[in-house]
PDB file of N, CA and C in Angstrom:
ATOM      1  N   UNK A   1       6.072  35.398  39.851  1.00  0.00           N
ATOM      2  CA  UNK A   1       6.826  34.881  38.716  1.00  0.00           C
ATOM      3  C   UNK A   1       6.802  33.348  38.766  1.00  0.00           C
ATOM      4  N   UNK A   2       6.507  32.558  38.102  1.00  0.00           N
ATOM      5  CA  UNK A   2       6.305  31.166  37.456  1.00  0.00           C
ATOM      6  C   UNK A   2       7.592  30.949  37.233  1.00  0.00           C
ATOM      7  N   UNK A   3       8.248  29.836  37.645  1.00  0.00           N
ATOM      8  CA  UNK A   3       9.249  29.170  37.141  1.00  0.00           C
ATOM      9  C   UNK A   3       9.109  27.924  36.148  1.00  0.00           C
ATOM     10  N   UNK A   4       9.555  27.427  35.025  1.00  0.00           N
ATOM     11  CA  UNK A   4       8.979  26.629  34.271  1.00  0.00           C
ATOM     12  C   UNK A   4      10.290  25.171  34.657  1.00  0.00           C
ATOM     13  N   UNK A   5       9.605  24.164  34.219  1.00  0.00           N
ATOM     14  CA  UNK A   5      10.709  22.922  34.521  1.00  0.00           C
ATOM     15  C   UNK A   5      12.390  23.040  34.431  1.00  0.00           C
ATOM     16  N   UNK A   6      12.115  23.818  32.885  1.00  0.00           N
ATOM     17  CA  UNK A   6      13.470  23.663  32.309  1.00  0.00           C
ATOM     18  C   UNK A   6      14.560  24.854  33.358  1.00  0.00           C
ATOM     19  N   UNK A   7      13.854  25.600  33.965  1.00  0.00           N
ATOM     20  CA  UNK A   7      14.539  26.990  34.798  1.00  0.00           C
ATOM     21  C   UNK A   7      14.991  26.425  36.247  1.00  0.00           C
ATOM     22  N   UNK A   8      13.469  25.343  36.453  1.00  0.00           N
ATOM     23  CA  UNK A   8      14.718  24.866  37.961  1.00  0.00           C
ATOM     24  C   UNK A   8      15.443  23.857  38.015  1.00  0.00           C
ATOM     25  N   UNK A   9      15.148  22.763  36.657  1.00  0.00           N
ATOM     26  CA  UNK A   9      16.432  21.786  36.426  1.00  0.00           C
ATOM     27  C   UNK A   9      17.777  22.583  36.180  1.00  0.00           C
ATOM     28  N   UNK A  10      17.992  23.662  35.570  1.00  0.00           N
ATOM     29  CA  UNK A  10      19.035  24.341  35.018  1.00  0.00           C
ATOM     30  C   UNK A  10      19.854  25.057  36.229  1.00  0.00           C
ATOM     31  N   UNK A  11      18.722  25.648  37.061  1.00  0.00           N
ATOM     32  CA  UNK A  11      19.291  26.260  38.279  1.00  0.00           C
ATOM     33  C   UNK A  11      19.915  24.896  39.542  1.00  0.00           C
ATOM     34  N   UNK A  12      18.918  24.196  39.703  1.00  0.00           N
ATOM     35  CA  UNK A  12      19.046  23.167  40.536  1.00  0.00           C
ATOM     36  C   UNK A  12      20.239  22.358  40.389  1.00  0.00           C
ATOM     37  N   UNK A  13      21.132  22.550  38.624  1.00  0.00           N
ATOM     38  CA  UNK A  13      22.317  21.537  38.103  1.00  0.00           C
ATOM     39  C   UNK A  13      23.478  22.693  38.573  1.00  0.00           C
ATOM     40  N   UNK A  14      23.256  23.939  38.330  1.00  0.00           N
ATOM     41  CA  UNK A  14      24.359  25.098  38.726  1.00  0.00           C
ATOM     42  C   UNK A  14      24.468  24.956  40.195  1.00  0.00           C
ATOM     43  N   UNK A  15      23.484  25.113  40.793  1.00  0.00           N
ATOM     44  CA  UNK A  15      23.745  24.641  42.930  1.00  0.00           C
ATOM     45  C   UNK A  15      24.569  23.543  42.771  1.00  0.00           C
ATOM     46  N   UNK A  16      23.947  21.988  42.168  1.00  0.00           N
ATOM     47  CA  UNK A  16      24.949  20.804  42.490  1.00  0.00           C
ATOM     48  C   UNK A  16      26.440  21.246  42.512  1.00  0.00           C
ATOM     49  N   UNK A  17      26.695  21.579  40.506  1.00  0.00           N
ATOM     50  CA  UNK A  17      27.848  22.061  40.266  1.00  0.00           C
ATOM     51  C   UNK A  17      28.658  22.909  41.271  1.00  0.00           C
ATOM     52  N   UNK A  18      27.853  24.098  41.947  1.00  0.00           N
ATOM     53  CA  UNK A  18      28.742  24.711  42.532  1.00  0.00           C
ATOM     54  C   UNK A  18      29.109  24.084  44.468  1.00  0.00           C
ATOM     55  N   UNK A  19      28.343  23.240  44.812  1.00  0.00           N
ATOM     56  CA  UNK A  19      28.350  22.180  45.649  1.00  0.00           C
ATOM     57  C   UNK A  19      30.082  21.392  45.339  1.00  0.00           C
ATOM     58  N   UNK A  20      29.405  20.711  44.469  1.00  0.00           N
ATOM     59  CA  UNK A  20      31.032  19.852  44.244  1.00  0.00           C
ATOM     60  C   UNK A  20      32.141  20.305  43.932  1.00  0.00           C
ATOM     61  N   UNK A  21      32.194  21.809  43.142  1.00  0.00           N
ATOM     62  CA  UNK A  21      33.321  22.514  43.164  1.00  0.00           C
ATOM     63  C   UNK A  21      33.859  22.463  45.160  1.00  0.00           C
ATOM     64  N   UNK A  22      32.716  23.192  45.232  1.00  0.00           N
ATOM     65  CA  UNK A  22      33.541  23.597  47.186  1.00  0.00           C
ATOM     66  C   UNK A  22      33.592  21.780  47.801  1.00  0.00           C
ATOM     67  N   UNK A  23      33.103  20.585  47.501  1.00  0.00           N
ATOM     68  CA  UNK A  23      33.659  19.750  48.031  1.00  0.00           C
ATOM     69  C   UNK A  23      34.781  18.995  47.647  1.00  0.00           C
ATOM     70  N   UNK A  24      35.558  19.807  46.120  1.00  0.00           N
ATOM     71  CA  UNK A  24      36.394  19.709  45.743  1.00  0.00           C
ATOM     72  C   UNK A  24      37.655  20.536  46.089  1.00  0.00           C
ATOM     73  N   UNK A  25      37.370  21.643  46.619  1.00  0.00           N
ATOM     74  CA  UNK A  25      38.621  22.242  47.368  1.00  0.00           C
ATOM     75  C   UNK A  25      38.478  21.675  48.728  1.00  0.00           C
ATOM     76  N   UNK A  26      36.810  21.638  49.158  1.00  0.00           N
ATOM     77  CA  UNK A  26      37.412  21.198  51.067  1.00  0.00           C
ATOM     78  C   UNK A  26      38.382  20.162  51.544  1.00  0.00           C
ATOM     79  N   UNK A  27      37.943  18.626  50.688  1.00  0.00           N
ATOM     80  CA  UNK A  27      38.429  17.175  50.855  1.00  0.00           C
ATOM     81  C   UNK A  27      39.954  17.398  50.913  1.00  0.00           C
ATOM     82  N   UNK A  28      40.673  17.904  50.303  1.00  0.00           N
ATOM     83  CA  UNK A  28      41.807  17.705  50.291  1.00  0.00           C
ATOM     84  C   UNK A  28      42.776  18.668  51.179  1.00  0.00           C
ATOM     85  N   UNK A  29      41.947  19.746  51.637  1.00  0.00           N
ATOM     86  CA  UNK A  29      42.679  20.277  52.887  1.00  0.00           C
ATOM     87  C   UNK A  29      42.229  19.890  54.275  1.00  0.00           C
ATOM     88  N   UNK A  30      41.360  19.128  54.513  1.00  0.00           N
ATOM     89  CA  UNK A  30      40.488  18.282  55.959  1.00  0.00           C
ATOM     90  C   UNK A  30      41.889  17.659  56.614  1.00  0.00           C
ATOM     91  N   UNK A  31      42.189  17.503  57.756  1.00  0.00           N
ATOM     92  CA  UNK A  31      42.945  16.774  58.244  1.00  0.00           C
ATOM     93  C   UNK A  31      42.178  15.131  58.595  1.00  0.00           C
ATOM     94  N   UNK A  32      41.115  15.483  59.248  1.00  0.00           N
ATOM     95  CA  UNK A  32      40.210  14.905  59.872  1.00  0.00           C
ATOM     96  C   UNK A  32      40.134  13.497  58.937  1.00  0.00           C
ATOM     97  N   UNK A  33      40.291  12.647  59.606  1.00  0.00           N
ATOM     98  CA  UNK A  33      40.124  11.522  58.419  1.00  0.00           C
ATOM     99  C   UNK A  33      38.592  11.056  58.250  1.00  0.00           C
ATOM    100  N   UNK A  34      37.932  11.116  59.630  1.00  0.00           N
ATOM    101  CA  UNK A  34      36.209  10.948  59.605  1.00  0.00           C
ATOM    102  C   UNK A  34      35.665  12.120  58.798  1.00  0.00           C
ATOM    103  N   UNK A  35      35.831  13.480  59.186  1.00  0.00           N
ATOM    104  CA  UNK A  35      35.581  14.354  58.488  1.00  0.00           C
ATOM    105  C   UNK A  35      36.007  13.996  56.770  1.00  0.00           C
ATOM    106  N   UNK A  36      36.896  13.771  56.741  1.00  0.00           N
ATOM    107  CA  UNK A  36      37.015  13.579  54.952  1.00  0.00           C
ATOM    108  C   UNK A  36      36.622  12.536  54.384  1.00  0.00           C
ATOM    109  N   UNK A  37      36.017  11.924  54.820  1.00  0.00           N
ATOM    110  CA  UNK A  37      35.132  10.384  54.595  1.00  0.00           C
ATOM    111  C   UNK A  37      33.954  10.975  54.708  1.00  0.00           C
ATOM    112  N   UNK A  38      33.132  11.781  55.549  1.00  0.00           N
ATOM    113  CA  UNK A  38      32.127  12.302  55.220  1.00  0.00           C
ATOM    114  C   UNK A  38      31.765  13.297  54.552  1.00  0.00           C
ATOM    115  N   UNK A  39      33.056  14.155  54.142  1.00  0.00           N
ATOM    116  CA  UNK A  39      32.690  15.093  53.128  1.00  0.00           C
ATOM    117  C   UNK A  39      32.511  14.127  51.668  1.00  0.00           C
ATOM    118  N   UNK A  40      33.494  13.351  51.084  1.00  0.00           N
ATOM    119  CA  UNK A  40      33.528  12.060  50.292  1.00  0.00           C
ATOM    120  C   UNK A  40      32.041  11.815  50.343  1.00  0.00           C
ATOM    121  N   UNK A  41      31.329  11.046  51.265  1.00  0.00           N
ATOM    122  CA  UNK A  41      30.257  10.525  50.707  1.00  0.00           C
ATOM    123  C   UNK A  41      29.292  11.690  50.597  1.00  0.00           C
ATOM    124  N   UNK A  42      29.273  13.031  51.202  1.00  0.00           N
ATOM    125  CA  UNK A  42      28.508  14.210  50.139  1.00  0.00           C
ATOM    126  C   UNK A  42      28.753  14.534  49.106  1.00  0.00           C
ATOM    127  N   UNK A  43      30.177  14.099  48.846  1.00  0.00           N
ATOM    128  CA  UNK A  43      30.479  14.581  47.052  1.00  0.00           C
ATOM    129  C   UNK A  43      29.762  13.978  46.182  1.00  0.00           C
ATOM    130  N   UNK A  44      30.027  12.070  46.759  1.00  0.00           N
ATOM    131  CA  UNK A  44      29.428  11.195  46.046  1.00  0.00           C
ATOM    132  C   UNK A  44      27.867  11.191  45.596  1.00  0.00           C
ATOM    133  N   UNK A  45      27.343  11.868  46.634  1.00  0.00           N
ATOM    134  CA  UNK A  45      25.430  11.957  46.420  1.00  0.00           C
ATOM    135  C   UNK A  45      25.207  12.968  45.885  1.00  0.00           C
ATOM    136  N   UNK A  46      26.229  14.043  45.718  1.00  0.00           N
ATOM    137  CA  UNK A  46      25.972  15.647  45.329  1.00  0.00           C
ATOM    138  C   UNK A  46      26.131  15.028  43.870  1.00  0.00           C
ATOM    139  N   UNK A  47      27.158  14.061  43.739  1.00  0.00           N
ATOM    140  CA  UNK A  47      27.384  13.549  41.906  1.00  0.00           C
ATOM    141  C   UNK A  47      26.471  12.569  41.180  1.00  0.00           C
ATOM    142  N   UNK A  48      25.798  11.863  41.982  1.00  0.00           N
ATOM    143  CA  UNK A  48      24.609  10.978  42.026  1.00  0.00           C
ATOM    144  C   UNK A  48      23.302  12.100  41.053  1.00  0.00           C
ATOM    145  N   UNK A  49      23.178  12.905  42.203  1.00  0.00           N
ATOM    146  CA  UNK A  49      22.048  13.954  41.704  1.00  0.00           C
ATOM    147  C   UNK A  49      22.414  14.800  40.470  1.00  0.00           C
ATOM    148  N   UNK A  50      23.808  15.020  40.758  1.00  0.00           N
ATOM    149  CA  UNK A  50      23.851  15.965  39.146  1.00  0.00           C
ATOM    150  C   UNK A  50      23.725  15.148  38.007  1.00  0.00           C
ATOM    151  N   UNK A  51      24.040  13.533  38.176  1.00  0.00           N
ATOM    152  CA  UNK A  51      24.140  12.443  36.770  1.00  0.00           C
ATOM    153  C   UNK A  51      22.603  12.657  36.519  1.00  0.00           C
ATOM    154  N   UNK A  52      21.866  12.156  37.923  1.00  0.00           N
ATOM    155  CA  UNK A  52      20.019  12.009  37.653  1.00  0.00           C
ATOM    156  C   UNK A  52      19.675  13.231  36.712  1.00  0.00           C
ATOM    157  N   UNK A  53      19.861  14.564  37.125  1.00  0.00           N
ATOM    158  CA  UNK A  53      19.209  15.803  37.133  1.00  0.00           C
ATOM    159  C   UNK A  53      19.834  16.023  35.272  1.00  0.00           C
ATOM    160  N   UNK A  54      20.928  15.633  34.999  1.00  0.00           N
ATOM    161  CA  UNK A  54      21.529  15.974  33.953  1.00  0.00           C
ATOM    162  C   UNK A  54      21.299  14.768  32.978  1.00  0.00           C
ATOM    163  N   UNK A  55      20.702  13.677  33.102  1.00  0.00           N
ATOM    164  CA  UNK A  55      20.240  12.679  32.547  1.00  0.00           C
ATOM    165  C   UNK A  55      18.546  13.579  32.201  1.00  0.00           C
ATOM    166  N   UNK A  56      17.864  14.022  33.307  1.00  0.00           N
ATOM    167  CA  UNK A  56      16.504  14.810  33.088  1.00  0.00           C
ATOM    168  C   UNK A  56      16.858  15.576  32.017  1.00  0.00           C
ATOM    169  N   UNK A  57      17.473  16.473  32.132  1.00  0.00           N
ATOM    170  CA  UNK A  57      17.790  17.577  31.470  1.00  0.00           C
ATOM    171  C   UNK A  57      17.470  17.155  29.657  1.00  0.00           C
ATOM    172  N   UNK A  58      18.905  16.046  29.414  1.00  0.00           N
ATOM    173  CA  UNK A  58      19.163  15.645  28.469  1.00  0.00           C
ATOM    174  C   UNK A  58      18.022  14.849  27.805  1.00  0.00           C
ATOM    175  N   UNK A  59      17.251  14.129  28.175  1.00  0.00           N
ATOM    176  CA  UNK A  59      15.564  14.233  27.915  1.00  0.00           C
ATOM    177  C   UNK A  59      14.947  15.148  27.455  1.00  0.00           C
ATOM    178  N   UNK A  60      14.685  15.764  28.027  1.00  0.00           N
ATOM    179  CA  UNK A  60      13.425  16.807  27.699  1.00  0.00           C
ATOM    180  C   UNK A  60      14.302  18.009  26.904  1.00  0.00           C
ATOM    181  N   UNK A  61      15.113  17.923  26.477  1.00  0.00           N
ATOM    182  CA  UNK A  61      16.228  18.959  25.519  1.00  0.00           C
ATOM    183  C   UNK A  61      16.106  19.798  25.980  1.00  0.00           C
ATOM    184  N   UNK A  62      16.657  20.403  27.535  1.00  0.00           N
ATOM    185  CA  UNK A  62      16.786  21.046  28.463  1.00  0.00           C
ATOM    186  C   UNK A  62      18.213  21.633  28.281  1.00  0.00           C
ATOM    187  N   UNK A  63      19.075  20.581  28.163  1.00  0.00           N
ATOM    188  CA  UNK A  63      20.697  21.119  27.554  1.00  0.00           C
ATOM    189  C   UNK A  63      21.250  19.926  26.650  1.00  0.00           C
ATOM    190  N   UNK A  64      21.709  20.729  25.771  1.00  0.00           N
ATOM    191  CA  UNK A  64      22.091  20.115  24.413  1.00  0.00           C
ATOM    192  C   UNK A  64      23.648  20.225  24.900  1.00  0.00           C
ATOM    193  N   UNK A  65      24.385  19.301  24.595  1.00  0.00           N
ATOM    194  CA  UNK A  65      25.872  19.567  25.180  1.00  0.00           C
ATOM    195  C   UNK A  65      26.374  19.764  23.839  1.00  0.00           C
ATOM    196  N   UNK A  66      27.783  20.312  24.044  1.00  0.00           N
ATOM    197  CA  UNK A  66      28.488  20.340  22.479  1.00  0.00           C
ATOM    198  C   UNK A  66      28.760  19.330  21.678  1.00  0.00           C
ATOM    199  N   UNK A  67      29.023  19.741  20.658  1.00  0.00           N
ATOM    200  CA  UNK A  67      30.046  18.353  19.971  1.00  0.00           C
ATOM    201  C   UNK A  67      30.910  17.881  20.552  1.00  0.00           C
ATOM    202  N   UNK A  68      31.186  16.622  19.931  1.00  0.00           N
ATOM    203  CA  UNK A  68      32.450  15.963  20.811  1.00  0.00           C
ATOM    204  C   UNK A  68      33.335  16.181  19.904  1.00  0.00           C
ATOM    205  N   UNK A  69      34.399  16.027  20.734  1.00  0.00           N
ATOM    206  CA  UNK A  69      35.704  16.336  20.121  1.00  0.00           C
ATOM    207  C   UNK A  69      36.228  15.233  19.120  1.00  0.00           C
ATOM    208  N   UNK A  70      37.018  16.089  18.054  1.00  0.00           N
ATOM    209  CA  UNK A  70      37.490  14.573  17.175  1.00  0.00           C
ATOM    210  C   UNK A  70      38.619  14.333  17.737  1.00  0.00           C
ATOM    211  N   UNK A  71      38.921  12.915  17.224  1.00  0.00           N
ATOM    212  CA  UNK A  71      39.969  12.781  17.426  1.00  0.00           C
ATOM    213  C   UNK A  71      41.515  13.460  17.334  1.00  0.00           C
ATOM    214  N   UNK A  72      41.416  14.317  16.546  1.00  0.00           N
ATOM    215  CA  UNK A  72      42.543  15.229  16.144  1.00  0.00           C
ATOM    216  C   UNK A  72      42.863  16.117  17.136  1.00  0.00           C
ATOM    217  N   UNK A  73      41.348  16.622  17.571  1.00  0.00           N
ATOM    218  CA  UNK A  73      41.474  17.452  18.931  1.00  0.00           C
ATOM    219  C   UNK A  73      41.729  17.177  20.363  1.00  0.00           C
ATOM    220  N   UNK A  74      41.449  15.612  20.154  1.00  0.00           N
ATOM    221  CA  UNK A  74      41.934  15.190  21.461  1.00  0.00           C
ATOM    222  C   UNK A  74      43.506  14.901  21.634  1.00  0.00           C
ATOM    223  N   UNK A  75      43.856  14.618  20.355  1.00  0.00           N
ATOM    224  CA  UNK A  75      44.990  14.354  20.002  1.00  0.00           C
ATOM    225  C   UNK A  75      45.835  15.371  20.739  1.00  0.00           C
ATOM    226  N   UNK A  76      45.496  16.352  20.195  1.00  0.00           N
ATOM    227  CA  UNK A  76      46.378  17.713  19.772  1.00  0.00           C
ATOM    228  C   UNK A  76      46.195  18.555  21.565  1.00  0.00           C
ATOM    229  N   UNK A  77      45.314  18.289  21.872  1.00  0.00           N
ATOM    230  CA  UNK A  77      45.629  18.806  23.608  1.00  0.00           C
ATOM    231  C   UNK A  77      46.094  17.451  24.638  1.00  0.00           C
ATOM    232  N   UNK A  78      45.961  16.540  24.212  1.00  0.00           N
ATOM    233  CA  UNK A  78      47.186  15.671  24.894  1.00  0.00           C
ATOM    234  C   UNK A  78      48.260  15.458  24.417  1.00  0.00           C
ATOM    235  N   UNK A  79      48.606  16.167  23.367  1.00  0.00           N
ATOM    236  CA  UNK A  79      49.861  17.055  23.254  1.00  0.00           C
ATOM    237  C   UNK A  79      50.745  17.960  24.159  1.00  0.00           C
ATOM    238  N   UNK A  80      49.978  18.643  24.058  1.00  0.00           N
ATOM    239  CA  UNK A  80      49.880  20.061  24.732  1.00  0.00           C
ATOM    240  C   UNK A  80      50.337  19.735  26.274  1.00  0.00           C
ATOM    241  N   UNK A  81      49.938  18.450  26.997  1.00  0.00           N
ATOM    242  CA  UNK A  81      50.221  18.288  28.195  1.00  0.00           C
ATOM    243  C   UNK A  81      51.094  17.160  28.537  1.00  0.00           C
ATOM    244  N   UNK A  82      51.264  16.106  27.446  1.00  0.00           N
ATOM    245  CA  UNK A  82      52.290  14.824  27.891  1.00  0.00           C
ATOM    246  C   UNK A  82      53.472  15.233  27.821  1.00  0.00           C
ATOM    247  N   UNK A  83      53.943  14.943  29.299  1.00  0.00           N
ATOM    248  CA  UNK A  83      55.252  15.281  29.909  1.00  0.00           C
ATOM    249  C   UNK A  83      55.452  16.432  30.409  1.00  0.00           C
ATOM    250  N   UNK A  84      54.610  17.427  30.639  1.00  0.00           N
ATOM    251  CA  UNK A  84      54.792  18.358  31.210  1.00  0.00           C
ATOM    252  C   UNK A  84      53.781  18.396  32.170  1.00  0.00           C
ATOM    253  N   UNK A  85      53.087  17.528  32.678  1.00  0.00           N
ATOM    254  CA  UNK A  85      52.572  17.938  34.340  1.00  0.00           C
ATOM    255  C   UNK A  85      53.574  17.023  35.324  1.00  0.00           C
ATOM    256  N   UNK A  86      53.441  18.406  35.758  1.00  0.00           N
ATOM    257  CA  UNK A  86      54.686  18.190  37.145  1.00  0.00           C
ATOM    258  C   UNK A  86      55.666  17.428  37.087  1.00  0.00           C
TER     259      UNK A  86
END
């Protein structure tokens, strides 16, 4: 089976993604202060590569992202949350 560009940029952005999710729960339960300074600068290069890889992507119309939100909608879910976190 042949993999074509657009299949291992797409796969290769889901690994990053799911990379920085888990260095997003580890960092903040580490005691270790060296340890959490070096998980930190893997987040940072794991986010490096997903900007590069997702900059590729967005080139070669690999992924089309959604519309952006109007203003009304941004409006209307920072609604939804001012004054009520925590």
């Amino acid at each position: 089976m042949n993999m074509d560009d657009k299949t291992m940029v797409n796969d290769t952005l889901a690994g990053i993604n799911g990379e920085l999710v888990r260095f997003g729960e580890m960092i903040p339960q580490t005691e270790n202060p060296a340890l959490k300074q070096t998980l930190k600068q893997f987040r940072n290069a794991c986010e490096t590569s997903q900007e590069e890889l997702y900059q590729i992507a967005r080139e070669r119309s690999y992924y089309v992202p959604a519309a952006k939100a109007t203003d009304s909608e941004v409006q209307h879910v920072k609604s939804l949350f001012s004054g009520k976190m925590m």
